[in-house]
N, C-alpha and C. Protein backbone atom coordinates (compact mmCIF):
# COMPACT_ATOMS: atom_id res chain seq x y z
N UNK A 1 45.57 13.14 -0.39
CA UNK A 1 45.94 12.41 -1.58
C UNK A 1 46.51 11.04 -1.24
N UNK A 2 47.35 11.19 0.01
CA UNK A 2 48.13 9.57 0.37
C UNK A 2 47.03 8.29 0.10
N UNK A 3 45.44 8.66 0.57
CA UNK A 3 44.86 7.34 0.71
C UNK A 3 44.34 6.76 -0.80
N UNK A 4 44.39 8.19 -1.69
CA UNK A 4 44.29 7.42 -3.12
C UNK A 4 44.88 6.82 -3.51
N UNK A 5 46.18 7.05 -3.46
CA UNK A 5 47.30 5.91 -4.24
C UNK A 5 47.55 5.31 -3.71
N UNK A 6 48.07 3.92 -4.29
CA UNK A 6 49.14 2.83 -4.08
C UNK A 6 50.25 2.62 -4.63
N UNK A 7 50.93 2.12 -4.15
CA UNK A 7 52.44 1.88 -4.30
C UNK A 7 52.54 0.16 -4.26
N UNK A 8 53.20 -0.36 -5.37
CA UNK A 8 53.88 -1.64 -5.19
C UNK A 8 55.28 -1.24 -5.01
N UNK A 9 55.44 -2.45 -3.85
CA UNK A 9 57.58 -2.37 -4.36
C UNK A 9 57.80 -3.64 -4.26
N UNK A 10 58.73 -3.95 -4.99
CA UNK A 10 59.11 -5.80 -4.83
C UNK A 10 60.17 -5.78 -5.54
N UNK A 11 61.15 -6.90 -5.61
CA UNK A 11 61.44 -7.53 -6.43
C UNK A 11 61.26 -7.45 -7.62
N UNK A 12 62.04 -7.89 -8.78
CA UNK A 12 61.90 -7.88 -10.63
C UNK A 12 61.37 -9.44 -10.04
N UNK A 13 60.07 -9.08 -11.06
CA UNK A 13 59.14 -10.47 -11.51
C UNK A 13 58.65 -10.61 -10.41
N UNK A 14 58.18 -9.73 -9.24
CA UNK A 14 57.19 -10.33 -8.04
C UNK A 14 55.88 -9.58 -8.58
N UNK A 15 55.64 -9.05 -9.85
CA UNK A 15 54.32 -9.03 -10.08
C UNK A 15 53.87 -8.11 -9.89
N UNK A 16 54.60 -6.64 -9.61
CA UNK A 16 53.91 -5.06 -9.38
C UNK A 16 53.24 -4.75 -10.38
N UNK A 17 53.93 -4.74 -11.64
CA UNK A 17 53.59 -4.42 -12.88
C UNK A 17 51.34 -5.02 -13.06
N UNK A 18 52.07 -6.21 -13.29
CA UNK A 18 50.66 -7.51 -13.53
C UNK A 18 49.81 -7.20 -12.79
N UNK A 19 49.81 -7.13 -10.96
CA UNK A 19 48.65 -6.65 -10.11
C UNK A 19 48.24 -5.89 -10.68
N UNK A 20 49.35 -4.55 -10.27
CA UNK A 20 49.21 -3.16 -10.67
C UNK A 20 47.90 -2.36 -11.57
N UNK A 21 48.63 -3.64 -13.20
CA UNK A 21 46.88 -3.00 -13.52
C UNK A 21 45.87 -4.03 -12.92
N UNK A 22 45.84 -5.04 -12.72
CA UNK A 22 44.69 -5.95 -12.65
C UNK A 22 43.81 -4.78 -11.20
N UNK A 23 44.62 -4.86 -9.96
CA UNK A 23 44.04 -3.91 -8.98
C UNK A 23 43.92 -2.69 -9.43
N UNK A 24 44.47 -1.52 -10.32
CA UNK A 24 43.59 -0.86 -10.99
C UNK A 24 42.56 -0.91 -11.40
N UNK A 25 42.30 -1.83 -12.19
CA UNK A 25 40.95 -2.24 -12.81
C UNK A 25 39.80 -2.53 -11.52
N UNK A 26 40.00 -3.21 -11.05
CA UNK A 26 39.54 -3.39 -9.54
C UNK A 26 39.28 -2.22 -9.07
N UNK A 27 39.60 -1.36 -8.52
CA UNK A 27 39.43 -0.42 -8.31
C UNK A 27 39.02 0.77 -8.68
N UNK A 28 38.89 0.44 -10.12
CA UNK A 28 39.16 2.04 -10.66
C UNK A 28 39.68 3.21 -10.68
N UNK A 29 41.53 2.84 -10.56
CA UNK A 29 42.26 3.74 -10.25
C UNK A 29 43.03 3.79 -12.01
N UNK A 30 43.76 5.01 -12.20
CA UNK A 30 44.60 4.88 -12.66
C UNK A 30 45.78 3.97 -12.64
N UNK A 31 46.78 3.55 -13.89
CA UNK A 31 48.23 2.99 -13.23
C UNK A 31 49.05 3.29 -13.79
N UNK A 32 50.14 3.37 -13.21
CA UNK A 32 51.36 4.45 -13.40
C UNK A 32 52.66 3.04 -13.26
N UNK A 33 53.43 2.64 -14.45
CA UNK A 33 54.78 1.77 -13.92
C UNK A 33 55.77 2.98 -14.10
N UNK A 34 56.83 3.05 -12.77
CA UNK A 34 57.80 3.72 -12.87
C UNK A 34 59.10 3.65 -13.85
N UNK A 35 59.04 1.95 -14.55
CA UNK A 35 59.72 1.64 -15.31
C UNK A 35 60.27 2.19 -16.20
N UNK A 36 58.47 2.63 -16.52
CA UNK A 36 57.92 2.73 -18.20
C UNK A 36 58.43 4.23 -18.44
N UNK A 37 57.85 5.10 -17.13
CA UNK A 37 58.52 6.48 -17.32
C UNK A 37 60.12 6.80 -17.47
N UNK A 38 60.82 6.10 -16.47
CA UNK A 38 62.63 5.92 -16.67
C UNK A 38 62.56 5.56 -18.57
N UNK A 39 62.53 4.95 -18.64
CA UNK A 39 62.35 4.70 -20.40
C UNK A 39 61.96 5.61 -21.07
N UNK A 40 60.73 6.34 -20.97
CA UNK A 40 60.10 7.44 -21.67
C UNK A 40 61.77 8.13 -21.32
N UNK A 41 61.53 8.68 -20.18
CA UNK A 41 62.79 9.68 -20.14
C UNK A 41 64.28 9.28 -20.55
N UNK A 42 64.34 8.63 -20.74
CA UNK A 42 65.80 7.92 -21.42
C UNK A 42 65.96 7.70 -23.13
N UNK A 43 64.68 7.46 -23.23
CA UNK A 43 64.69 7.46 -24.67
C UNK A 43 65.04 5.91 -25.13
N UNK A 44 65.06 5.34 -24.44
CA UNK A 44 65.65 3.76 -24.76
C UNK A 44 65.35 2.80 -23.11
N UNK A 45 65.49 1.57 -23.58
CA UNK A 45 65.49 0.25 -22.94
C UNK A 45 65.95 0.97 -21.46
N UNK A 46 65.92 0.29 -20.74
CA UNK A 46 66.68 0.63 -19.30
C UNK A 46 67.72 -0.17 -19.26
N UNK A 47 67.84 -1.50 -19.78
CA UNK A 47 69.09 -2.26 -20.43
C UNK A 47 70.27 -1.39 -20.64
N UNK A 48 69.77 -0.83 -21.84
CA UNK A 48 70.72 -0.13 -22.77
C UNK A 48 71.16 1.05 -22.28
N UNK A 49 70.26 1.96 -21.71
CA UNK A 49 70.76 3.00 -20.95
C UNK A 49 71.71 2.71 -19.96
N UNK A 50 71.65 1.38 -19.16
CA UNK A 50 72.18 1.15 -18.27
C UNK A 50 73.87 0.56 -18.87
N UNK A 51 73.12 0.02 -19.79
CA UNK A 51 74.90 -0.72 -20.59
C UNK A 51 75.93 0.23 -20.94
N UNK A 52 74.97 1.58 -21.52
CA UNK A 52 75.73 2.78 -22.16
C UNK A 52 75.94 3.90 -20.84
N UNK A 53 75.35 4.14 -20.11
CA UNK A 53 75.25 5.20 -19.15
C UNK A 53 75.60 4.64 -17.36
N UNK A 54 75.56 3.64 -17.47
CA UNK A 54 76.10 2.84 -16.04
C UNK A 54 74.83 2.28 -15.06
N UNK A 55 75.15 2.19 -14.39
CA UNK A 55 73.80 1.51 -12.89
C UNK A 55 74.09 3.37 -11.98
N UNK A 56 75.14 3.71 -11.61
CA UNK A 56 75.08 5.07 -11.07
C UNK A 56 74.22 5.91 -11.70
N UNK A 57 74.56 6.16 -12.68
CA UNK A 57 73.62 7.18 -13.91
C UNK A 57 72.22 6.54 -13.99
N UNK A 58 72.06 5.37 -14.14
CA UNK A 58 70.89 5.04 -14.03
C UNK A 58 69.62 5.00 -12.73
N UNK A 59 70.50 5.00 -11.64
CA UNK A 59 69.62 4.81 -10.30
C UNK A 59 69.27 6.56 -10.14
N UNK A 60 70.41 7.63 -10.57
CA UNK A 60 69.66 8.73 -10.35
C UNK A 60 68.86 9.13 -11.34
N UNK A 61 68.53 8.64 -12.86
CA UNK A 61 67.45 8.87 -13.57
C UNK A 61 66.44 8.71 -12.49
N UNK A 62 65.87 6.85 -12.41
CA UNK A 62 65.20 6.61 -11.62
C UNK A 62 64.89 7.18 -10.31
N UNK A 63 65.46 7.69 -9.33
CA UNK A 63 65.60 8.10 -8.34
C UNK A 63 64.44 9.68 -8.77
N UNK A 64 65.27 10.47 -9.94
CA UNK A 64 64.38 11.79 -10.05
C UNK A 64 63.07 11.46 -11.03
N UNK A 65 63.13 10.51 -11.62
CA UNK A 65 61.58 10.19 -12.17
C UNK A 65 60.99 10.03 -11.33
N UNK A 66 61.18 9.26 -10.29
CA UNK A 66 60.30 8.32 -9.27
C UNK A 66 59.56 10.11 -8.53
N UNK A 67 61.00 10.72 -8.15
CA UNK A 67 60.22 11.78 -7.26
C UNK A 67 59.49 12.73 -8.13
N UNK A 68 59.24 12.79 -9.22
CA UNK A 68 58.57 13.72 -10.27
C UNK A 68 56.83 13.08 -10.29
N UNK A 69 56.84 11.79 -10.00
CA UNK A 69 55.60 11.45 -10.27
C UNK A 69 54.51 12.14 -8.98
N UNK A 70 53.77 12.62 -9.79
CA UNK A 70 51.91 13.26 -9.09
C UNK A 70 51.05 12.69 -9.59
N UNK A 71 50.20 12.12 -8.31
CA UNK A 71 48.73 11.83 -9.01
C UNK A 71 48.06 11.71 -8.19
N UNK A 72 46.86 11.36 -8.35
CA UNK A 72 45.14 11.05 -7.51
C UNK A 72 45.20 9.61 -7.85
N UNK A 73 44.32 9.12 -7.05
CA UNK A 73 43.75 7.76 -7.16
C UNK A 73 44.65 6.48 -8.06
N UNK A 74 45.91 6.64 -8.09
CA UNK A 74 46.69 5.80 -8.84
C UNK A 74 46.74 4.17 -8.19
N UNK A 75 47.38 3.65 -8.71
CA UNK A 75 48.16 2.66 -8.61
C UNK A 75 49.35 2.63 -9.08
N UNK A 76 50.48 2.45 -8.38
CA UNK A 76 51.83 2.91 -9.35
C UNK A 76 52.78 1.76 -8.69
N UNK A 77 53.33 0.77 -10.05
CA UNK A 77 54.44 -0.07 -10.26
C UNK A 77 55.77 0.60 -10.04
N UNK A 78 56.45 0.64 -8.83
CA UNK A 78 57.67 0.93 -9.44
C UNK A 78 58.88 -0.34 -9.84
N UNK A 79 60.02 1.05 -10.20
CA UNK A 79 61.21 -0.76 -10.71
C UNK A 79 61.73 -1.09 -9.19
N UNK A 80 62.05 -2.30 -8.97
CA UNK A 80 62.31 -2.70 -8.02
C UNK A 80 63.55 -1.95 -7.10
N UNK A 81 64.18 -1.04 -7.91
CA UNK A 81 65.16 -0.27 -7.50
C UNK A 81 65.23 0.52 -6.89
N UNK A 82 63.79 0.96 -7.27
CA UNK A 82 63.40 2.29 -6.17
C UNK A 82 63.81 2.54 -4.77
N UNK A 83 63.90 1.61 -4.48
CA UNK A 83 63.72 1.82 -2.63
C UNK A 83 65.47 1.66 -2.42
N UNK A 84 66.51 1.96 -3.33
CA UNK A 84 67.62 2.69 -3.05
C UNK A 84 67.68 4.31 -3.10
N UNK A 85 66.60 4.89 -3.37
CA UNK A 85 66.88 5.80 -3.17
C UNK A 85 65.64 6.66 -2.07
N UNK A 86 66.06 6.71 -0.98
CA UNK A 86 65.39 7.82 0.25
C UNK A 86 64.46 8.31 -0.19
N UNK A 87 64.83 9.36 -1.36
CA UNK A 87 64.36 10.30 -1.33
C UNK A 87 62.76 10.24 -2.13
N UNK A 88 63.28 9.00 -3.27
CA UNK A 88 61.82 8.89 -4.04
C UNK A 88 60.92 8.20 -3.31
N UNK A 89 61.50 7.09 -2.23
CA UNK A 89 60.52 6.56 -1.21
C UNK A 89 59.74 7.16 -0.41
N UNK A 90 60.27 8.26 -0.06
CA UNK A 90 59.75 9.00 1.22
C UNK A 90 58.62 10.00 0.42
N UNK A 91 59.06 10.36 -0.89
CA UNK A 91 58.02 11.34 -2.00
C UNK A 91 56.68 10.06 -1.96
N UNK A 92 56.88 8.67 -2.51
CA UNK A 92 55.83 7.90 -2.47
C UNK A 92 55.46 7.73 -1.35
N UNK A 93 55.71 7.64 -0.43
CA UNK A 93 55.21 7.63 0.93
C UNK A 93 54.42 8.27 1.43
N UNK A 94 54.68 10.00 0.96
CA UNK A 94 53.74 10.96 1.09
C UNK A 94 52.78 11.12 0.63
N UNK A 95 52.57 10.42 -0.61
CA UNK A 95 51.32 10.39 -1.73
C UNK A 95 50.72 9.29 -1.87
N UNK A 96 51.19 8.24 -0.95
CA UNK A 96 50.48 7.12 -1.06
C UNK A 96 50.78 5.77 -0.08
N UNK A 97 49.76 4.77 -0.10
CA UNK A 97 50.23 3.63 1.03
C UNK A 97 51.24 2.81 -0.07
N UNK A 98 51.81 2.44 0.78
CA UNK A 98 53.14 1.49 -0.24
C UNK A 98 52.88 0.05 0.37
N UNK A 99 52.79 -0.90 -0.32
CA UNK A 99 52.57 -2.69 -0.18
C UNK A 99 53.70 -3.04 -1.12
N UNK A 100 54.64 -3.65 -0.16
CA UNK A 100 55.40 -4.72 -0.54
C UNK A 100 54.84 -6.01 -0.66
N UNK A 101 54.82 -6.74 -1.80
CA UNK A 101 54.85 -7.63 -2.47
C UNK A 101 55.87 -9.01 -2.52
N UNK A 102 56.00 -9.25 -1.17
CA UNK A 102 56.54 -10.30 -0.61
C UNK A 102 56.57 -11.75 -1.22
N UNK A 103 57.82 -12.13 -2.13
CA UNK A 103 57.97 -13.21 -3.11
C UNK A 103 58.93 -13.55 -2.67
N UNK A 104 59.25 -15.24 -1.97
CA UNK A 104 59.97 -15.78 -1.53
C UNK A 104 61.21 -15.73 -2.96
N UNK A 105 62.73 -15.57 -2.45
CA UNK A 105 63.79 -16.01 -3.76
C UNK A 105 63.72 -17.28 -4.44
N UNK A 106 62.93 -18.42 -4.34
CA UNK A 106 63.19 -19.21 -5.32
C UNK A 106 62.20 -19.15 -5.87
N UNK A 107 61.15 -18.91 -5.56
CA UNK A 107 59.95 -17.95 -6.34
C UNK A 107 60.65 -16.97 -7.59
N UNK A 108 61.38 -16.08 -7.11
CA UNK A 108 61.45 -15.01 -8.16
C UNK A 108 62.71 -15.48 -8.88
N UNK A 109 63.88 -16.65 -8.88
CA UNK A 109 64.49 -17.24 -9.71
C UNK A 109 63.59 -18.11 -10.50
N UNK A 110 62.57 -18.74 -10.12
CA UNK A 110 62.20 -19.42 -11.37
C UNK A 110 61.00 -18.55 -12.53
N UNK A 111 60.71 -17.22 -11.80
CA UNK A 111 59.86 -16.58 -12.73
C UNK A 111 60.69 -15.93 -13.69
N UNK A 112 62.07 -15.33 -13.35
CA UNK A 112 62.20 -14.13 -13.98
C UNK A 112 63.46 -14.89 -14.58
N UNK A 113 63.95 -16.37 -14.41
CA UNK A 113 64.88 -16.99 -15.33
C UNK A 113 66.03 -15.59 -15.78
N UNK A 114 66.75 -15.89 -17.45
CA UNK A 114 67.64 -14.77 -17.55
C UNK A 114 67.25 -13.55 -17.03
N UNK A 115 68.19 -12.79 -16.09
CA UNK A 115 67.86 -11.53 -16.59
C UNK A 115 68.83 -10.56 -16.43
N UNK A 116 69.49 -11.31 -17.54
CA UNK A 116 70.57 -10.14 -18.11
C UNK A 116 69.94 -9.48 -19.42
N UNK A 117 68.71 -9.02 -19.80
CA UNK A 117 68.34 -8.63 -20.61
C UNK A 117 66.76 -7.35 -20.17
N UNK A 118 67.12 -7.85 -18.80
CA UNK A 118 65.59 -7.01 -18.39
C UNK A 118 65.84 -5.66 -17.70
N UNK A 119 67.20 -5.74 -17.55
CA UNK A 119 67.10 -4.04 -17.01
C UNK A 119 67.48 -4.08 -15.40
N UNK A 120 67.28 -5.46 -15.16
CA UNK A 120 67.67 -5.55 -13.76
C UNK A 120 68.78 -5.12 -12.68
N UNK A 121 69.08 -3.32 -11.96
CA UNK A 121 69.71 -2.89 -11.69
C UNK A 121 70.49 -3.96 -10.54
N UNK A 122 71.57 -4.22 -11.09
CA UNK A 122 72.12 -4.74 -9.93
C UNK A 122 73.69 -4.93 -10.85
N UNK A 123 74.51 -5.07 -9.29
CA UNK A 123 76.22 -4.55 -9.66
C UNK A 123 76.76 -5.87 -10.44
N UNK A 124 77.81 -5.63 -10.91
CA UNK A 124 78.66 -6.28 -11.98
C UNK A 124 79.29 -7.40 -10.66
N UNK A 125 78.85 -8.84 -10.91
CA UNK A 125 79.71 -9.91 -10.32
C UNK A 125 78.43 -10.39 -8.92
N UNK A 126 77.35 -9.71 -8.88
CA UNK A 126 76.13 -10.21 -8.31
C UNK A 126 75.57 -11.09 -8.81
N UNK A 127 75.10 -12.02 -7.54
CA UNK A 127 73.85 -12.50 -7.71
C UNK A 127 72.51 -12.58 -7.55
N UNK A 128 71.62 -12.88 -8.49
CA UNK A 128 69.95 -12.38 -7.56
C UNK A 128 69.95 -12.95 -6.59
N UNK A 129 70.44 -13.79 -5.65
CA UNK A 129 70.25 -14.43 -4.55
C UNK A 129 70.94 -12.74 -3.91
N UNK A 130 72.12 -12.61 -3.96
CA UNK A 130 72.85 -11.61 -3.27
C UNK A 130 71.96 -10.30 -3.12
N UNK A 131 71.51 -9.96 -4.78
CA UNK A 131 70.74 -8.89 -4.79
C UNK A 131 69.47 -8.88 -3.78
N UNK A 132 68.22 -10.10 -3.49
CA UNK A 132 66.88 -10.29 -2.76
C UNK A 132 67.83 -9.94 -1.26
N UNK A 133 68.69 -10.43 -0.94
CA UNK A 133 69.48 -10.26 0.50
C UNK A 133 69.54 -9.03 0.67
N UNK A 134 70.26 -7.88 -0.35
CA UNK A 134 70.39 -6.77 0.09
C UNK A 134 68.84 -5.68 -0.04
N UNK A 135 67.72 -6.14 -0.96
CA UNK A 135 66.94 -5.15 -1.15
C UNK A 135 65.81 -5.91 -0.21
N UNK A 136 65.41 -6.63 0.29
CA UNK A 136 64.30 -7.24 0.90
C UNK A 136 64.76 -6.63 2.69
N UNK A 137 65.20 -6.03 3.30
CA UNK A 137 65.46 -5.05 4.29
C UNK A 137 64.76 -4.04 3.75
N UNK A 138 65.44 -3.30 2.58
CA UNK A 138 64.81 -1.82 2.39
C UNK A 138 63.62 -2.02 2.05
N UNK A 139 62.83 -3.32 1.16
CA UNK A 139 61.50 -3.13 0.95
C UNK A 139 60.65 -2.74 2.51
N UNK A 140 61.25 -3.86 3.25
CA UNK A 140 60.61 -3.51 4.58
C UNK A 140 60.59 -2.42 5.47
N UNK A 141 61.86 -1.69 5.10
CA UNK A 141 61.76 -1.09 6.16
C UNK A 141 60.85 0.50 5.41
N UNK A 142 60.52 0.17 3.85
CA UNK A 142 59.37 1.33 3.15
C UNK A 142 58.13 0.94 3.25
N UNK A 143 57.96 -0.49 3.56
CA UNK A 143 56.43 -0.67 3.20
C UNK A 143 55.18 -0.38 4.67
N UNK A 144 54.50 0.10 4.03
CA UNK A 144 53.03 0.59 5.38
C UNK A 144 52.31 -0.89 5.24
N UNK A 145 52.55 -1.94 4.53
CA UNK A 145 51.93 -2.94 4.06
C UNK A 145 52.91 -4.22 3.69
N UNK A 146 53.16 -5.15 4.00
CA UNK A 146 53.64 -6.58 3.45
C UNK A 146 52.51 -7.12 3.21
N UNK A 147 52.44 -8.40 1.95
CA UNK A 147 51.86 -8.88 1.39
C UNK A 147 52.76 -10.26 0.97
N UNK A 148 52.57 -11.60 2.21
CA UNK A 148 53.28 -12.55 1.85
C UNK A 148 52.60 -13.57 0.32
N UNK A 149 52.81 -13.31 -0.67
CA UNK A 149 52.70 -13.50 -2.31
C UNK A 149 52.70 -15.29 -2.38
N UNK A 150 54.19 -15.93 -1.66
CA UNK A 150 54.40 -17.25 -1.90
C UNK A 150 52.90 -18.48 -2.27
N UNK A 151 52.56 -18.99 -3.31
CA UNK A 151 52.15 -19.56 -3.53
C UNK A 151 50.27 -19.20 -3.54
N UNK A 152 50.16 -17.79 -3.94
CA UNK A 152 48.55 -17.32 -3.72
C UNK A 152 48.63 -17.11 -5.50
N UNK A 153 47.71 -17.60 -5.65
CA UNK A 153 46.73 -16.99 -6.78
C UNK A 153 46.61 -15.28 -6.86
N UNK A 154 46.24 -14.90 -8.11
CA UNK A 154 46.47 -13.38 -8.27
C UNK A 154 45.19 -13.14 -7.98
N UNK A 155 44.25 -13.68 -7.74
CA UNK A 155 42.83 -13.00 -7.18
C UNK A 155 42.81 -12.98 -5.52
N UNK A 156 43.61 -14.19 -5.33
CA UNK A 156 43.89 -14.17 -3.99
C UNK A 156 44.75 -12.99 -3.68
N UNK A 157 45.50 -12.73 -3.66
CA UNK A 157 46.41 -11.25 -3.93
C UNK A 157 45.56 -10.23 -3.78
N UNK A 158 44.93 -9.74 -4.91
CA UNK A 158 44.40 -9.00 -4.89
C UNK A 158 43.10 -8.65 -3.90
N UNK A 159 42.60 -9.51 -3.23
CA UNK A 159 41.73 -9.44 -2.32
C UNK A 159 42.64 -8.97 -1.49
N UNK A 160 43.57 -9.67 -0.75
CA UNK A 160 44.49 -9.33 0.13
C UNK A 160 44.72 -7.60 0.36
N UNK A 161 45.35 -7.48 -1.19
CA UNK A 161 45.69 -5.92 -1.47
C UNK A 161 45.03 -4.82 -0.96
N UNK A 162 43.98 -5.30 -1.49
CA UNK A 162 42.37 -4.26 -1.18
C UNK A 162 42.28 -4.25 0.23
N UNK A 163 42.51 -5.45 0.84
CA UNK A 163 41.79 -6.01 2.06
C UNK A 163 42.62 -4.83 3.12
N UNK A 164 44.30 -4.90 2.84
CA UNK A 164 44.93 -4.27 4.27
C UNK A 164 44.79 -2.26 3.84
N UNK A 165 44.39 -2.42 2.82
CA UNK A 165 43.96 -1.01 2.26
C UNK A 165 42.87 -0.32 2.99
């Protein structure tokens, strides 16, 4: 099953989501955002869950959605958060190649502008500069794949994607 699926991990706003389906389509895989399921299962925004229920409460939603997901031939977005938790990494790992999605930080400050409104797990008195510092280690040290993003076109990307696949 590992060689059917894929895995994005990145950064908020490096574009897992957007590939995600576009290389689905490409491929003819299914696509799965991990986002979307934390939400299904929450019943609300990931914002709001997070405003009302905390970033703790929230990383282990995420954490046991992430490890709940099964599939064949996917493509699967997760939230950039993922890769704090071991355990859902190492579950995607098993079921699939994982490509980090390598977006330089002033890249992903000028895409994703506010985002105190997007759900973006990160601690009270951070900055996204602080936050790319602490999660761009763990992307690396999950991904079977880097994919340096800075300044490529999304077809360019996506060739890429396919290509180290």
């Amino acid at each position: 099953m590992a060689e059917t699926n894929i895995v994005l991990i990145g950064m908020p706003a490096s574009g897992k989501s957007t590939l995600g389906v576009q290389l689905a389509k490409w491929l003819s895989k299914g696509f799965i955002d991990t986002d979307l399921l934390v939400q299904a299962r929450a019943g609300e925004s990931m914002q709001a869950f997070q405003d009302r229920d905390g970033l703790t409460e929230y990383q282990k939603l995420e954490c046991a959605t992430v490890q709940s997901v099964v599939c064949e031939n996917c493509v699967i977005a997760t939230g950039g958060s993922a890769v704090y938790c071991d355990g859902a990494m190492a579950h995607l790992k098993s079921i699939a190649s994982v490509v980090f999605l390598d977006v330089p930080l002033d890249e992903i400050l000028r895409r994703i502008g506010d985002f105190s409104e997007r759900g973006v797990v990160i601690r009270p008195g951070m900055t996204l500069a602080d936050l790319y510092e602490e999660r761009r280690p763990l992307y690396l040290r999950h991904a079977d794949h880097v994919i340096a993003c800075s300044g490529k076109a999304q077809d360019e990307l996506l060739r890429e994607i396919r290509g180290v696949l």
